[in-house]
Protein backbone atom coordinates (compact mmCIF):
# COMPACT_ATOMS: atom_id res chain seq x y z
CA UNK A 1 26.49 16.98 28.35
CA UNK A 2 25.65 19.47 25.46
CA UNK A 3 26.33 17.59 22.16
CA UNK A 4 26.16 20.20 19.79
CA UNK A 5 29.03 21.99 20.33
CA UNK A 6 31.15 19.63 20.57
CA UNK A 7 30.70 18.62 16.89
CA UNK A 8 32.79 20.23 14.54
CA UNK A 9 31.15 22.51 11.63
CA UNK A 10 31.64 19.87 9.00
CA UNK A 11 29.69 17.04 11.14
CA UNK A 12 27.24 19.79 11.91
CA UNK A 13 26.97 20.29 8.25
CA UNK A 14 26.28 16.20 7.32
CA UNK A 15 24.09 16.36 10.12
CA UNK A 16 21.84 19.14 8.72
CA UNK A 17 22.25 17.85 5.08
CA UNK A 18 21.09 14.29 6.33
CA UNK A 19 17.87 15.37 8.01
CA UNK A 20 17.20 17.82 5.45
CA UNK A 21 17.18 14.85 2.73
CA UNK A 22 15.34 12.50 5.16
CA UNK A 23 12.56 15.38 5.40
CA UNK A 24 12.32 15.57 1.73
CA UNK A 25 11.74 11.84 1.24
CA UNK A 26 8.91 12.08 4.00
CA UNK A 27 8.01 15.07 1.94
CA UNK A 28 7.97 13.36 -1.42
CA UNK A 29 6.43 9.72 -0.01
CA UNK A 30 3.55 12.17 1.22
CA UNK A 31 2.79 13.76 -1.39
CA UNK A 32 2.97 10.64 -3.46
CA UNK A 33 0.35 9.08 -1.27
CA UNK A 34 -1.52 12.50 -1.36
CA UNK A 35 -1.73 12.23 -4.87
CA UNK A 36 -2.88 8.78 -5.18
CA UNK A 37 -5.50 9.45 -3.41
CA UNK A 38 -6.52 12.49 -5.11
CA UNK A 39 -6.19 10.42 -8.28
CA UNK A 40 -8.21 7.61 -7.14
CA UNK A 41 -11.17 9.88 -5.44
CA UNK A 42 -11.38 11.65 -8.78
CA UNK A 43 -11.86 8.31 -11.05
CA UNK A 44 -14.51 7.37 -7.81
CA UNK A 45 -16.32 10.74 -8.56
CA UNK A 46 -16.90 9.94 -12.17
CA UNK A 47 -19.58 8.13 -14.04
CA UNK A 48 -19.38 4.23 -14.27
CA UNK A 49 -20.87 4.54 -17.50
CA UNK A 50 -21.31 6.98 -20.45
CA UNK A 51 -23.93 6.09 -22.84
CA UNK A 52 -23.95 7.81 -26.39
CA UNK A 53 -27.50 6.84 -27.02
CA UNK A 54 -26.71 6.53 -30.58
CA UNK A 55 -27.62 3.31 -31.55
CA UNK A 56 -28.24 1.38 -35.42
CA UNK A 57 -29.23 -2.01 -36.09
CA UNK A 58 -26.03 -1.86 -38.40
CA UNK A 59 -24.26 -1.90 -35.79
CA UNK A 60 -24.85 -5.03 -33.89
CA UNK A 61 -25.09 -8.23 -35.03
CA UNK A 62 -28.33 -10.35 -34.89
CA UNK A 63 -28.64 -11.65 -31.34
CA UNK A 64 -30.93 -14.93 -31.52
CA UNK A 65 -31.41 -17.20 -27.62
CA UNK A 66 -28.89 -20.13 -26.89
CA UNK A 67 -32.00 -22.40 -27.22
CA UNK A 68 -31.85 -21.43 -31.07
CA UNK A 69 -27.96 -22.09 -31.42
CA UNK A 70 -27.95 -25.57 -29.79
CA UNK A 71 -30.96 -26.64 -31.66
CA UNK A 72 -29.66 -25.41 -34.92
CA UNK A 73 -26.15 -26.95 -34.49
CA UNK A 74 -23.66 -23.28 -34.85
């Protein structure tokens, strides 16, 4: 009943070489999703908005009310 030694070395060797690859795509799917997450709780963390304060009226354009545009015809 003991499996193991039964193999030979080079089906041993697959054997550890498969698991060992298996483990490093759980490894690298985890830290994928790790750092996702890391990623997306550090855009959460910041600011929604950053205001430079500095405004001009060169800047903008005139701003009039949609009453004014559809009576004036623009």
């Amino acid at each position: 009943m003991d499996l193991i030694p039964a193999l030979p070395h080079w089906a041993l060797a697959v054997l550890a070489l498969c698991l060992v690859g298996i483990l490093m795509a759980v490894g690298l799917i985890a830290f994928g999703f790790l750092f996702k997450l890391g990623v997306i709780w550090g855009q959460s963390r910041k600011a929604p908005y950053s205001d430079a304060g500095d405004y001009r009226l060169e800047q903008g354009r005139e701003v009039r009310s949609e009453q004014v545009d559809r009576t004036s015809g623009e």
